[in-house]
PDB file of N, CA and C in Angstrom:
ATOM      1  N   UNK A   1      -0.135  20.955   8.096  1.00  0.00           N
ATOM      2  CA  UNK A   1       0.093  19.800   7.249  1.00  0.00           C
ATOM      3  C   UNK A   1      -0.723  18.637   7.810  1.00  0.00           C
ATOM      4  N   UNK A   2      -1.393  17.715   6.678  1.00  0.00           N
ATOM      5  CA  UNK A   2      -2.575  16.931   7.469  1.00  0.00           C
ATOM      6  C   UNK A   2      -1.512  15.100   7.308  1.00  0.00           C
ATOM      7  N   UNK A   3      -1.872  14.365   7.545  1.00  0.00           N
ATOM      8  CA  UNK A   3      -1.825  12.793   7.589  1.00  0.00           C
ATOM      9  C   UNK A   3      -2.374  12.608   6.798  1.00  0.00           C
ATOM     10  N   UNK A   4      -2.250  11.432   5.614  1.00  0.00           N
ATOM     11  CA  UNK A   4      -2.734  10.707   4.638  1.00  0.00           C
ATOM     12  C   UNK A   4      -2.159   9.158   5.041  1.00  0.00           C
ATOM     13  N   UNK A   5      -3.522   8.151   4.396  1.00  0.00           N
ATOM     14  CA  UNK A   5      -3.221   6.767   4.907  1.00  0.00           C
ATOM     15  C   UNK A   5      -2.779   6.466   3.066  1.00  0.00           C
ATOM     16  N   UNK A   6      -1.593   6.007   2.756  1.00  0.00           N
ATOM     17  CA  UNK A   6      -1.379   5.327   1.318  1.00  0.00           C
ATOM     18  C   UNK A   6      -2.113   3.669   1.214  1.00  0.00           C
ATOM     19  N   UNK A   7      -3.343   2.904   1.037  1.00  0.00           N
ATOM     20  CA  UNK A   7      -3.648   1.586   1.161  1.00  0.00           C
ATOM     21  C   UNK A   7      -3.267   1.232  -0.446  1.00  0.00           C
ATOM     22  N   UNK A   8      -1.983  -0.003  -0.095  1.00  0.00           N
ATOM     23  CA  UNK A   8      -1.693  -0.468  -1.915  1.00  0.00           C
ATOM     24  C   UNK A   8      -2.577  -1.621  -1.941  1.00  0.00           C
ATOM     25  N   UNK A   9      -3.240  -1.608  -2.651  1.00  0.00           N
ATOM     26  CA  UNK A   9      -3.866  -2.458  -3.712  1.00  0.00           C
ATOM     27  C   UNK A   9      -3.414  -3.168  -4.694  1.00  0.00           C
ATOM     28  N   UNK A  10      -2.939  -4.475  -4.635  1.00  0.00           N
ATOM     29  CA  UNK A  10      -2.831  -5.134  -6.124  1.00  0.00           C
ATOM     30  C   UNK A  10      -3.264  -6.654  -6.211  1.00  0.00           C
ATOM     31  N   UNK A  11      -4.046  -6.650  -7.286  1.00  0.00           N
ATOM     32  CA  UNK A  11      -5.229  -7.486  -7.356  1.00  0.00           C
ATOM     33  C   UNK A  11      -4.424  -8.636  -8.409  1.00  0.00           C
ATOM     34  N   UNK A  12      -3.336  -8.251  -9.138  1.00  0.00           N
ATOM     35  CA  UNK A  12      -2.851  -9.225 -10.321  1.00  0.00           C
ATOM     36  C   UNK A  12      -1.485  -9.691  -9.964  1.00  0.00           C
ATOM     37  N   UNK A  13      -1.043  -9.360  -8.922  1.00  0.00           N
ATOM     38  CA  UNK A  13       0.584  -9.611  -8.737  1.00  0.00           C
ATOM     39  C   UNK A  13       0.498 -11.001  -7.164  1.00  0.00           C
ATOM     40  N   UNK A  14       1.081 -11.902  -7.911  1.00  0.00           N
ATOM     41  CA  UNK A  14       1.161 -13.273  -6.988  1.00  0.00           C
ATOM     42  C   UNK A  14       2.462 -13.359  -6.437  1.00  0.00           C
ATOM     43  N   UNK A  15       2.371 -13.019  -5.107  1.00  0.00           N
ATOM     44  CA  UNK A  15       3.834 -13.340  -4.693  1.00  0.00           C
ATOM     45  C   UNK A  15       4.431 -13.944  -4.178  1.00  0.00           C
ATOM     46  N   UNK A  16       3.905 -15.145  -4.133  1.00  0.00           N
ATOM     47  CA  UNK A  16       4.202 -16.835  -4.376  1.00  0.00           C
ATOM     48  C   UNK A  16       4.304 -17.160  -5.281  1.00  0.00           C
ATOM     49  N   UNK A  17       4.245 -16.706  -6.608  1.00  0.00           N
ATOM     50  CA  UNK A  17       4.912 -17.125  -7.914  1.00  0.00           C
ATOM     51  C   UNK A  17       5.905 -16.107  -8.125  1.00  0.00           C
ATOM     52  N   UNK A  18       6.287 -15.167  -7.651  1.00  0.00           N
ATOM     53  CA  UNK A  18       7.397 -14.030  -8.692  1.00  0.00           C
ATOM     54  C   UNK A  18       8.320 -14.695  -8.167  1.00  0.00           C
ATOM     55  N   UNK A  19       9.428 -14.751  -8.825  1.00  0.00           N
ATOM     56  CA  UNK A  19      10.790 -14.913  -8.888  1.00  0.00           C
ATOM     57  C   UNK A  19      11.807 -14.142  -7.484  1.00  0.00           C
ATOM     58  N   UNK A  20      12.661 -14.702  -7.042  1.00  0.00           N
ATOM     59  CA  UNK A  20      13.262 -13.928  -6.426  1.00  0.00           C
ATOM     60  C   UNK A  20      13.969 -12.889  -6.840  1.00  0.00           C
ATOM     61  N   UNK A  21      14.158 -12.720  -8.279  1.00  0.00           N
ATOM     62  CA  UNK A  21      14.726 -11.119  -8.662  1.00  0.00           C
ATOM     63  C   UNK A  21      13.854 -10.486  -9.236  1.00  0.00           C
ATOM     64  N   UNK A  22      12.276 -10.791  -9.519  1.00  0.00           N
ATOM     65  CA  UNK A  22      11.608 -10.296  -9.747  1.00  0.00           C
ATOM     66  C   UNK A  22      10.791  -9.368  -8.429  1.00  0.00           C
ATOM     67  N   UNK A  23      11.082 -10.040  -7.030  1.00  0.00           N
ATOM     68  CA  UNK A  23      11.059  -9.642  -5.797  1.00  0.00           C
ATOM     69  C   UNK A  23      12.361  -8.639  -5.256  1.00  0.00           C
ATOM     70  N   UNK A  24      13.355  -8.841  -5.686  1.00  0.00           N
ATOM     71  CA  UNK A  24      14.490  -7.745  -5.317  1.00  0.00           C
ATOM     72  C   UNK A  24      14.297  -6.796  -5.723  1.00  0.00           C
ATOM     73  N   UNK A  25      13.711  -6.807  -7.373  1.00  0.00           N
ATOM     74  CA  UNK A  25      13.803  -5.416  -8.516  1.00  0.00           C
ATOM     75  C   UNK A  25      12.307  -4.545  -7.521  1.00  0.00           C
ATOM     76  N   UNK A  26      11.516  -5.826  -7.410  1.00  0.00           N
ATOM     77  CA  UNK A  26      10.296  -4.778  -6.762  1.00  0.00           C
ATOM     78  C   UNK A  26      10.721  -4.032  -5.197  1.00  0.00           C
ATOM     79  N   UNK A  27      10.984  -4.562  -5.183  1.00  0.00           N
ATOM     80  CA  UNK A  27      11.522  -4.017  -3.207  1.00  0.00           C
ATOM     81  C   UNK A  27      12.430  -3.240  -3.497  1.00  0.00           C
ATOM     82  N   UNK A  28      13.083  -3.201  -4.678  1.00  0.00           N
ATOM     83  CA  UNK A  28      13.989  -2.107  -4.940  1.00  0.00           C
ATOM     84  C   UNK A  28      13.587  -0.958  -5.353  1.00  0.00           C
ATOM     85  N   UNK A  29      12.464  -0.952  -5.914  1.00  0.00           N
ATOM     86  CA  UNK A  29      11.654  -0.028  -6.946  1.00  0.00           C
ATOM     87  C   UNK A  29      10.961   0.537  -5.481  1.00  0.00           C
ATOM     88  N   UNK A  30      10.259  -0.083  -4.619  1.00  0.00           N
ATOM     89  CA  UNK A  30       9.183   0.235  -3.420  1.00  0.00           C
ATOM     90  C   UNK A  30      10.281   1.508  -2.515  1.00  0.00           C
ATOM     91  N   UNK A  31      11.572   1.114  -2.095  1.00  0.00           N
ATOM     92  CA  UNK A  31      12.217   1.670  -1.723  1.00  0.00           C
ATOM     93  C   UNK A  31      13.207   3.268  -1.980  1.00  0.00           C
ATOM     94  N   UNK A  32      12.957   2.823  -3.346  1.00  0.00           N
ATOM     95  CA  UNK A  32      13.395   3.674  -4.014  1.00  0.00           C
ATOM     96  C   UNK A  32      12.411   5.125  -4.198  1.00  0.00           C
ATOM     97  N   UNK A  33      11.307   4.792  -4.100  1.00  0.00           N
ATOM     98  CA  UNK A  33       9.652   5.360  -4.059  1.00  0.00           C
ATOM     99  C   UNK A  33       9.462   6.161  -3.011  1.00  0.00           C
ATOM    100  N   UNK A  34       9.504   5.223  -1.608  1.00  0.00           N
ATOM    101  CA  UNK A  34       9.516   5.762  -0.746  1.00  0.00           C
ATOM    102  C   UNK A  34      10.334   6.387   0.034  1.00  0.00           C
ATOM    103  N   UNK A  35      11.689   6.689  -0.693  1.00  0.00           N
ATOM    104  CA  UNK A  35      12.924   7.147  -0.097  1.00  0.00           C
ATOM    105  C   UNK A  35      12.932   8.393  -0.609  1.00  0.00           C
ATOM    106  N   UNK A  36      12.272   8.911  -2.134  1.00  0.00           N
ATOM    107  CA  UNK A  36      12.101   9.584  -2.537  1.00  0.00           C
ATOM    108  C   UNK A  36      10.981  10.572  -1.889  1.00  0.00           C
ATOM    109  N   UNK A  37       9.815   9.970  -1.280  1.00  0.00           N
ATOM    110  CA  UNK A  37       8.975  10.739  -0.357  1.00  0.00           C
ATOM    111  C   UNK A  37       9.634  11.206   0.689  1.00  0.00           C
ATOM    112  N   UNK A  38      10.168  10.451   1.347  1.00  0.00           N
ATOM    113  CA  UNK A  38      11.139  10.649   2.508  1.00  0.00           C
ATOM    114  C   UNK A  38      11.784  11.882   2.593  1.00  0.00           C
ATOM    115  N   UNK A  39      12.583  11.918   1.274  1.00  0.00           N
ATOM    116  CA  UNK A  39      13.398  13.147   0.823  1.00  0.00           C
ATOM    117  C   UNK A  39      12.820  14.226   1.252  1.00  0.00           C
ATOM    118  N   UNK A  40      11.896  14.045   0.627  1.00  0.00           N
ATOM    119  CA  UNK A  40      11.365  15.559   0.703  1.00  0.00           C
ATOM    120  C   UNK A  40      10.412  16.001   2.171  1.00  0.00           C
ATOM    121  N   UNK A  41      10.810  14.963   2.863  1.00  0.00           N
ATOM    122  CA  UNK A  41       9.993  15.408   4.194  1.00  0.00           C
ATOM    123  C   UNK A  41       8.520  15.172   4.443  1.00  0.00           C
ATOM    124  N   UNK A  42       8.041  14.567   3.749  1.00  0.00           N
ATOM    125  CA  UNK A  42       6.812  13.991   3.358  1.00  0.00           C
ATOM    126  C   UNK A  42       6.490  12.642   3.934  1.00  0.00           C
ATOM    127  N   UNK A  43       6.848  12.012   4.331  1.00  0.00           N
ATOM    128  CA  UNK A  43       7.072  10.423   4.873  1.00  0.00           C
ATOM    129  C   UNK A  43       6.697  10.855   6.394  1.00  0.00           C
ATOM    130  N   UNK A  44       5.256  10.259   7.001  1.00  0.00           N
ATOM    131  CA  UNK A  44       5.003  10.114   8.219  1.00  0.00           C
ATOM    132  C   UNK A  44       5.682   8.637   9.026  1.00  0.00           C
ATOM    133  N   UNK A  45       5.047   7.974   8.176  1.00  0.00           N
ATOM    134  CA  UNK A  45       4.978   6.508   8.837  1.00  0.00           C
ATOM    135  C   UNK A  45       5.103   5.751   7.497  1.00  0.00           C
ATOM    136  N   UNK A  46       5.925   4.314   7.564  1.00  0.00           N
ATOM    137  CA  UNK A  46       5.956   3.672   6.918  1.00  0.00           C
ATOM    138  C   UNK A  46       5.726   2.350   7.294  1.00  0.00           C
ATOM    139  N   UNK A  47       4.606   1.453   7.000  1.00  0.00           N
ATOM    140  CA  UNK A  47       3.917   0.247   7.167  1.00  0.00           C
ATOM    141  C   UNK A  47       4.651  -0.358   6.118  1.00  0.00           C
ATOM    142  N   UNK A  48       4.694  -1.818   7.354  1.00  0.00           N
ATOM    143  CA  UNK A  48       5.111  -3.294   6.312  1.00  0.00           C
ATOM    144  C   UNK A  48       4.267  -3.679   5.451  1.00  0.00           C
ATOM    145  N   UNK A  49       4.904  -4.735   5.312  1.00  0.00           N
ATOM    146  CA  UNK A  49       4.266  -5.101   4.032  1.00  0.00           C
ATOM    147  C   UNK A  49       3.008  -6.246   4.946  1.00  0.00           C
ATOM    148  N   UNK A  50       1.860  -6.456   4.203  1.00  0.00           N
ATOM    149  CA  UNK A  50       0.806  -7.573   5.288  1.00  0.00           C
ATOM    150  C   UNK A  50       0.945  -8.630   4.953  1.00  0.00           C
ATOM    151  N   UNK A  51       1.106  -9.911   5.914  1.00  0.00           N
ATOM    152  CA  UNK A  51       0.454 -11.132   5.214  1.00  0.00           C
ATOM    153  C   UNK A  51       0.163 -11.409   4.562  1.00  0.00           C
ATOM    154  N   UNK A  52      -0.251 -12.544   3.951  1.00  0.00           N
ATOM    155  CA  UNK A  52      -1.526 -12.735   3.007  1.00  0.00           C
ATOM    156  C   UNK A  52      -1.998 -13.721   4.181  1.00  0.00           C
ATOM    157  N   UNK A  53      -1.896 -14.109   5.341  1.00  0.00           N
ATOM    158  CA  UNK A  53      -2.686 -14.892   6.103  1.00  0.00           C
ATOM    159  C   UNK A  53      -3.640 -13.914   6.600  1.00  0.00           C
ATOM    160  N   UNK A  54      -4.795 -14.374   7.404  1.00  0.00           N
ATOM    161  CA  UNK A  54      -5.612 -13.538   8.662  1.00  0.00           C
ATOM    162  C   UNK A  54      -7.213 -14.188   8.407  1.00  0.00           C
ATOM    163  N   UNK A  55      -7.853 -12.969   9.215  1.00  0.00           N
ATOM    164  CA  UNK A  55      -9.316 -13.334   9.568  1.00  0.00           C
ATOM    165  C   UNK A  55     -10.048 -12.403   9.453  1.00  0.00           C
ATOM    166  N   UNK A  56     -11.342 -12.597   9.188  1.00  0.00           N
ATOM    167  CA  UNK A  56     -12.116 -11.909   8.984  1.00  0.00           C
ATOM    168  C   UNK A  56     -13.286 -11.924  10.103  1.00  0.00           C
ATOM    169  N   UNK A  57     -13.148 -10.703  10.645  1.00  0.00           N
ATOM    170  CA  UNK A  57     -14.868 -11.057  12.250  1.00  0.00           C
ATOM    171  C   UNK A  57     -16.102 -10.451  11.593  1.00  0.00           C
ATOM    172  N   UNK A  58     -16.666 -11.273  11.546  1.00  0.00           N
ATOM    173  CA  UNK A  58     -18.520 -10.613  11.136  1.00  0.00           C
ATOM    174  C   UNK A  58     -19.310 -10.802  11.775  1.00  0.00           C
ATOM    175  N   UNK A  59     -20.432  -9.990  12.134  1.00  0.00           N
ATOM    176  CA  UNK A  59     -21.135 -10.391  13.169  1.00  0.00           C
ATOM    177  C   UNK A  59     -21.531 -11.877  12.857  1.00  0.00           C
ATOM    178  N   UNK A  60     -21.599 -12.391  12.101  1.00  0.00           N
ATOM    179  CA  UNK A  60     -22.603 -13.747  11.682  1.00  0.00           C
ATOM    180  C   UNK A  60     -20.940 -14.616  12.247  1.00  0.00           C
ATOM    181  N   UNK A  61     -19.992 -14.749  12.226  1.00  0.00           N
ATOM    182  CA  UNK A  61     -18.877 -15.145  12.815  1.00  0.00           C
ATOM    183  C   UNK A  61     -17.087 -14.597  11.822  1.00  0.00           C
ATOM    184  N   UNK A  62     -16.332 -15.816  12.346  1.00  0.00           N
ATOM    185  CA  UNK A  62     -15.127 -15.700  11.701  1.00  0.00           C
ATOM    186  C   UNK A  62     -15.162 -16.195  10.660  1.00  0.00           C
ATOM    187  N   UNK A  63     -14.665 -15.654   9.536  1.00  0.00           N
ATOM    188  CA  UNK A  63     -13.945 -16.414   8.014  1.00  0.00           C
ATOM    189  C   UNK A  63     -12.563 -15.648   7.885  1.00  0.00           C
ATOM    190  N   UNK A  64     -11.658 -17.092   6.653  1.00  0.00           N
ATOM    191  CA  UNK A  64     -10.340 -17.004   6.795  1.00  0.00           C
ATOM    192  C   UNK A  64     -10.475 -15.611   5.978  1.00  0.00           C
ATOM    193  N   UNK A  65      -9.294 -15.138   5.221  1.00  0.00           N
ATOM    194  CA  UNK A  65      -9.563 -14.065   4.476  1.00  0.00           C
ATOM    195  C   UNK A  65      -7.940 -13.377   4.769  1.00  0.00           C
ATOM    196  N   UNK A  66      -7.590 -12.210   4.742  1.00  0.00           N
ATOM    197  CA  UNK A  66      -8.062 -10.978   4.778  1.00  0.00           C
ATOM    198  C   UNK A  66      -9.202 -10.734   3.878  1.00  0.00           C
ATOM    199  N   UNK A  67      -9.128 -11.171   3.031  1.00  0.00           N
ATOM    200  CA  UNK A  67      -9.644 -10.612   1.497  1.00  0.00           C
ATOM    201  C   UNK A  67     -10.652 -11.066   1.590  1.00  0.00           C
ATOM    202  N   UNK A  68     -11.698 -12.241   1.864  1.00  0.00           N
ATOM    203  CA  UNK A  68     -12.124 -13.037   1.743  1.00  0.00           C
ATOM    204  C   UNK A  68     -13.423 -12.597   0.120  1.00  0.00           C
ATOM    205  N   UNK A  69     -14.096 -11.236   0.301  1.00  0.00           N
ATOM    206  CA  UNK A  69     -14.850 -10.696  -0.872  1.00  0.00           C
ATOM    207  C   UNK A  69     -14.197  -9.859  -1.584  1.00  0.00           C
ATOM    208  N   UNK A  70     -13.165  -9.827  -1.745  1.00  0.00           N
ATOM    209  CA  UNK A  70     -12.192  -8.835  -2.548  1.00  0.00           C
ATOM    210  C   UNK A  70     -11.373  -9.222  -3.794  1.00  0.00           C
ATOM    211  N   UNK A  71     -11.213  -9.065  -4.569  1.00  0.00           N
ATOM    212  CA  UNK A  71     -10.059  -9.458  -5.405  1.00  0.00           C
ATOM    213  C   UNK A  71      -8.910  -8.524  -5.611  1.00  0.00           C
ATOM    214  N   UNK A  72      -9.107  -7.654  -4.378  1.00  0.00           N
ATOM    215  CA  UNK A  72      -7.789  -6.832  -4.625  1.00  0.00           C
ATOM    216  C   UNK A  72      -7.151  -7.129  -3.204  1.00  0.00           C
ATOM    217  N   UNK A  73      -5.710  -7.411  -3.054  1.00  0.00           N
ATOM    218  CA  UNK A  73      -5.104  -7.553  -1.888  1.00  0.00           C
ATOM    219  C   UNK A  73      -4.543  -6.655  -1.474  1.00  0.00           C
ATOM    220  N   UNK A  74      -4.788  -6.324  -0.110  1.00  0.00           N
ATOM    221  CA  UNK A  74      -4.394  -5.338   0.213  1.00  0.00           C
ATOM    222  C   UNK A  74      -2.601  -5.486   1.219  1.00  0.00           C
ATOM    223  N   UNK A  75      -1.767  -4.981   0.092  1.00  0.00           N
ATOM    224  CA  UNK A  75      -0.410  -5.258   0.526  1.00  0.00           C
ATOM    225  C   UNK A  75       0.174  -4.673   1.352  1.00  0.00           C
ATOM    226  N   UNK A  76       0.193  -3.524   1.691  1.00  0.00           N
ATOM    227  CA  UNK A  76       1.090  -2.111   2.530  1.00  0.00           C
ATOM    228  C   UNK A  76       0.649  -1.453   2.875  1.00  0.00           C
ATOM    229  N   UNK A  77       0.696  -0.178   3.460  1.00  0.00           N
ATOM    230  CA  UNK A  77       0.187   1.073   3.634  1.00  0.00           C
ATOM    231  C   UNK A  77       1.493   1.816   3.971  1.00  0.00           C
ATOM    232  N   UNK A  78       1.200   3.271   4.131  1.00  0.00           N
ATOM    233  CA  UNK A  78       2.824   4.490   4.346  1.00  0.00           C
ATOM    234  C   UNK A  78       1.542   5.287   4.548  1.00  0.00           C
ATOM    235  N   UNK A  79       2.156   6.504   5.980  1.00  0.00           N
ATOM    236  CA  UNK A  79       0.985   7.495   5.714  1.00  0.00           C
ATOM    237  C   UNK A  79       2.462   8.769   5.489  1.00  0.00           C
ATOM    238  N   UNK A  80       1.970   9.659   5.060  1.00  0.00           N
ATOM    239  CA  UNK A  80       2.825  10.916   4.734  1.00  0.00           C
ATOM    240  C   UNK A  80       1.365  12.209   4.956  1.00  0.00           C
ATOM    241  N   UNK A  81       2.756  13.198   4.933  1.00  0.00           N
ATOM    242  CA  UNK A  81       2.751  14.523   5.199  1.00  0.00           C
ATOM    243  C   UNK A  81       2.287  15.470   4.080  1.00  0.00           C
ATOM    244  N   UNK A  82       0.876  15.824   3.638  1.00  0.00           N
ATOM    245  CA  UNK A  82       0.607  16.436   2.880  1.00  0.00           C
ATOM    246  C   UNK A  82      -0.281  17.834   3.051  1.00  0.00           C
ATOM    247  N   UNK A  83      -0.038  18.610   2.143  1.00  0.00           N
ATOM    248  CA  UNK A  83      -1.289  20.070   2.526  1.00  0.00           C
ATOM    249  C   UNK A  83      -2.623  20.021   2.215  1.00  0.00           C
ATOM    250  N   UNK A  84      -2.695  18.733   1.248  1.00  0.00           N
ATOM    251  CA  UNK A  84      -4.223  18.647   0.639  1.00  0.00           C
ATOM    252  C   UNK A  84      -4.297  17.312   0.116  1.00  0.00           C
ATOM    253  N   UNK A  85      -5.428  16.960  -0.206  1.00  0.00           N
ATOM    254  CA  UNK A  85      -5.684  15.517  -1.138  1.00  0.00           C
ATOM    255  C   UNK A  85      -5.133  15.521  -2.328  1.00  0.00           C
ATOM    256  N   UNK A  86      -5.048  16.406  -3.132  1.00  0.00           N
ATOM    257  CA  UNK A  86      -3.963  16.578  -4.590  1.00  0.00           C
ATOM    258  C   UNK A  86      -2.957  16.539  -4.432  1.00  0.00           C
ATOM    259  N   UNK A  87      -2.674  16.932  -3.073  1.00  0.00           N
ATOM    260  CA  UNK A  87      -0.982  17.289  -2.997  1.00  0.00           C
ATOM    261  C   UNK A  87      -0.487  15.798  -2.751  1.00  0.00           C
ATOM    262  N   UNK A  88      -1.318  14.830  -1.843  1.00  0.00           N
ATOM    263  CA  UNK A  88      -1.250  13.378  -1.540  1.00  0.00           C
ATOM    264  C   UNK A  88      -1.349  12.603  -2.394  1.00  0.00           C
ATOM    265  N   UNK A  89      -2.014  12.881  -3.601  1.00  0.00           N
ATOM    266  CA  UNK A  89      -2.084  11.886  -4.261  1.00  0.00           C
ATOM    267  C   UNK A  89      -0.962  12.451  -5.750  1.00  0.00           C
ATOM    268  N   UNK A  90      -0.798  13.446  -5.933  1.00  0.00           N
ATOM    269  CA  UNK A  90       0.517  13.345  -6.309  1.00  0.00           C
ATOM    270  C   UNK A  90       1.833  12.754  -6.128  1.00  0.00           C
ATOM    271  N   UNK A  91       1.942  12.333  -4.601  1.00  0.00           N
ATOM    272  CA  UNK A  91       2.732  12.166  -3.978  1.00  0.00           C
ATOM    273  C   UNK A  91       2.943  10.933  -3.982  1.00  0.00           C
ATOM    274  N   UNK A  92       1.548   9.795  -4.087  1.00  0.00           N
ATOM    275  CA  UNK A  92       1.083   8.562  -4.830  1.00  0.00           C
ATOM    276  C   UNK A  92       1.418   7.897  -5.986  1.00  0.00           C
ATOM    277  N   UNK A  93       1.527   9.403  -6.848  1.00  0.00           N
ATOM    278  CA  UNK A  93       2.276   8.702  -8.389  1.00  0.00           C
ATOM    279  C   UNK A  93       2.899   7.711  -8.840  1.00  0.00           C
ATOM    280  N   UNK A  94       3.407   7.349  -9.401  1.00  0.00           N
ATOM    281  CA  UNK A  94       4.634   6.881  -9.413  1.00  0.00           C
ATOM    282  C   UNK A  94       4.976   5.613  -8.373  1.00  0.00           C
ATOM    283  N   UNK A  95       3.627   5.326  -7.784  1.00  0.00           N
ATOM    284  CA  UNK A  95       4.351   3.871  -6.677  1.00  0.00           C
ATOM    285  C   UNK A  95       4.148   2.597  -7.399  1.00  0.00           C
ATOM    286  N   UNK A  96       5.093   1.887  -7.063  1.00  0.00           N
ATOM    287  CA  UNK A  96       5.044   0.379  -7.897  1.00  0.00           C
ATOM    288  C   UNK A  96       3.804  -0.362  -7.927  1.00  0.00           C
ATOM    289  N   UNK A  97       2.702  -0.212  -6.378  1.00  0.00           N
ATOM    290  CA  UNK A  97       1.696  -0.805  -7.031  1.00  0.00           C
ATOM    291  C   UNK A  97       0.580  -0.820  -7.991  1.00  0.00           C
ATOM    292  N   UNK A  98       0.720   1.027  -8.768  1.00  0.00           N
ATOM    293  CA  UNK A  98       0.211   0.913 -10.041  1.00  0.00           C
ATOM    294  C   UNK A  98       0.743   0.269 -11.277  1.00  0.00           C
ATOM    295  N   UNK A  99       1.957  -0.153 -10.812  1.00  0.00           N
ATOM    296  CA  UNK A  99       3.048  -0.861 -12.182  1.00  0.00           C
ATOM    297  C   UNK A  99       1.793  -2.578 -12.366  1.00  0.00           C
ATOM    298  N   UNK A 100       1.758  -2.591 -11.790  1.00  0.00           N
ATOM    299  CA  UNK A 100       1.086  -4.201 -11.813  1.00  0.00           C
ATOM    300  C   UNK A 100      -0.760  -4.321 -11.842  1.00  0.00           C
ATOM    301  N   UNK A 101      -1.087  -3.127 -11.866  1.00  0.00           N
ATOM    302  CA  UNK A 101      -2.771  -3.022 -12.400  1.00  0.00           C
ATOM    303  C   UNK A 101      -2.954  -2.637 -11.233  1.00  0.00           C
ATOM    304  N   UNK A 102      -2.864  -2.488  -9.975  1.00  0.00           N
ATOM    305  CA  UNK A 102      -2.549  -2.344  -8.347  1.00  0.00           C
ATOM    306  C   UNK A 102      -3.318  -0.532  -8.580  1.00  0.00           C
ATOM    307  N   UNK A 103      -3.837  -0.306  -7.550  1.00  0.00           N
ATOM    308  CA  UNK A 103      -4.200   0.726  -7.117  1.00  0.00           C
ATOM    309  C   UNK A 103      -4.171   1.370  -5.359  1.00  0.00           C
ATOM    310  N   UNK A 104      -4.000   2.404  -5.249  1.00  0.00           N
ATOM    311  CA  UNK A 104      -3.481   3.124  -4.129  1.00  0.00           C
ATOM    312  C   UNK A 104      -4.509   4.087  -3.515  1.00  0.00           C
ATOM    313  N   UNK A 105      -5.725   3.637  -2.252  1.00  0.00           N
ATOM    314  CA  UNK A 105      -6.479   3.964  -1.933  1.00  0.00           C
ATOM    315  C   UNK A 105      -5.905   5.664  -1.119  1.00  0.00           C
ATOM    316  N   UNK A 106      -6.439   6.826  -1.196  1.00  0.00           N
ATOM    317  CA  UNK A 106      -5.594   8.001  -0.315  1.00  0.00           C
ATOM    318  C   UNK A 106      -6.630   8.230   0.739  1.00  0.00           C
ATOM    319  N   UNK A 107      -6.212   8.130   1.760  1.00  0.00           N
ATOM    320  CA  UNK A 107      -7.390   8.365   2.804  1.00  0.00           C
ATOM    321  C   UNK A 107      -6.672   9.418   3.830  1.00  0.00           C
ATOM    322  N   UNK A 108      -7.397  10.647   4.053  1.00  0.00           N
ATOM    323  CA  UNK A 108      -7.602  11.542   5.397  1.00  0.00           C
ATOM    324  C   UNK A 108      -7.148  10.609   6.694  1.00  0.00           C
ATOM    325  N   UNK A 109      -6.057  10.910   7.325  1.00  0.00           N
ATOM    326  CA  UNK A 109      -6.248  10.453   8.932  1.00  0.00           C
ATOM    327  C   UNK A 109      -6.875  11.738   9.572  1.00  0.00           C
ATOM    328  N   UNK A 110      -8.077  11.468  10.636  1.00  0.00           N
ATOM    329  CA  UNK A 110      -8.743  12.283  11.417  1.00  0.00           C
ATOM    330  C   UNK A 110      -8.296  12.069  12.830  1.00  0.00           C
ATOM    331  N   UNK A 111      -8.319  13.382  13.578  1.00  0.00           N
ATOM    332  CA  UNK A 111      -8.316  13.182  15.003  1.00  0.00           C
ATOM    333  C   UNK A 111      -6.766  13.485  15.461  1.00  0.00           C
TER     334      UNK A 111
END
């Protein structure tokens, strides 16, 4: 069974404007998602949620960012327990950050 990195993506959801039950229902929905991976034995690791503060190092120097050339923010990550890349990104389905235009990068952990 290999490691998969889940990177959520969502480029349209402000979360300095949602509502606080618009923030419960989502954290409820996230949980609910990943409890369901869990279940089934599939759940390696589960990453917080990121900032929206940080920095960016380039060789030419520092800028604020994470994001700084991006318009997609990168919110979370979870890595889980899968047999293949189909089997991982099945496993992807169904997560809240496609509910919001959001996309879910699946990446190989190596080594």
């Amino acid at each position: 069974m290999k490691e998969y990195m889940f990177l959520f993506r969502q480029p349209n959801f402000d979360y300095g404007k949602a509502s606080p039950e618009k923030m419960q229902a989502l954290a409820k929905r996230w949980k609910e998602w990943a409890g369901a991976i869990e279940a089934r034995g599939k759940l390696a690791s589960h990453g917080p949620r990121l900032s929206l503060e940080g920095k960016v190092l380039r060789s030419g120097g520092v800028t604020d960012g994470p994001f700084v050339e991006t318009k997609e923010l990168l919110g979370s990550f979870i890595i889980v327990k899968a047999g293949s890349l189909e089997e991982a990104a099945e496993l992807a389905r169904g997560g809240p950050a496609l509910d919001e235009g959001g996309s879910v990068e699946i990446r190989p952990i190596v080594g």
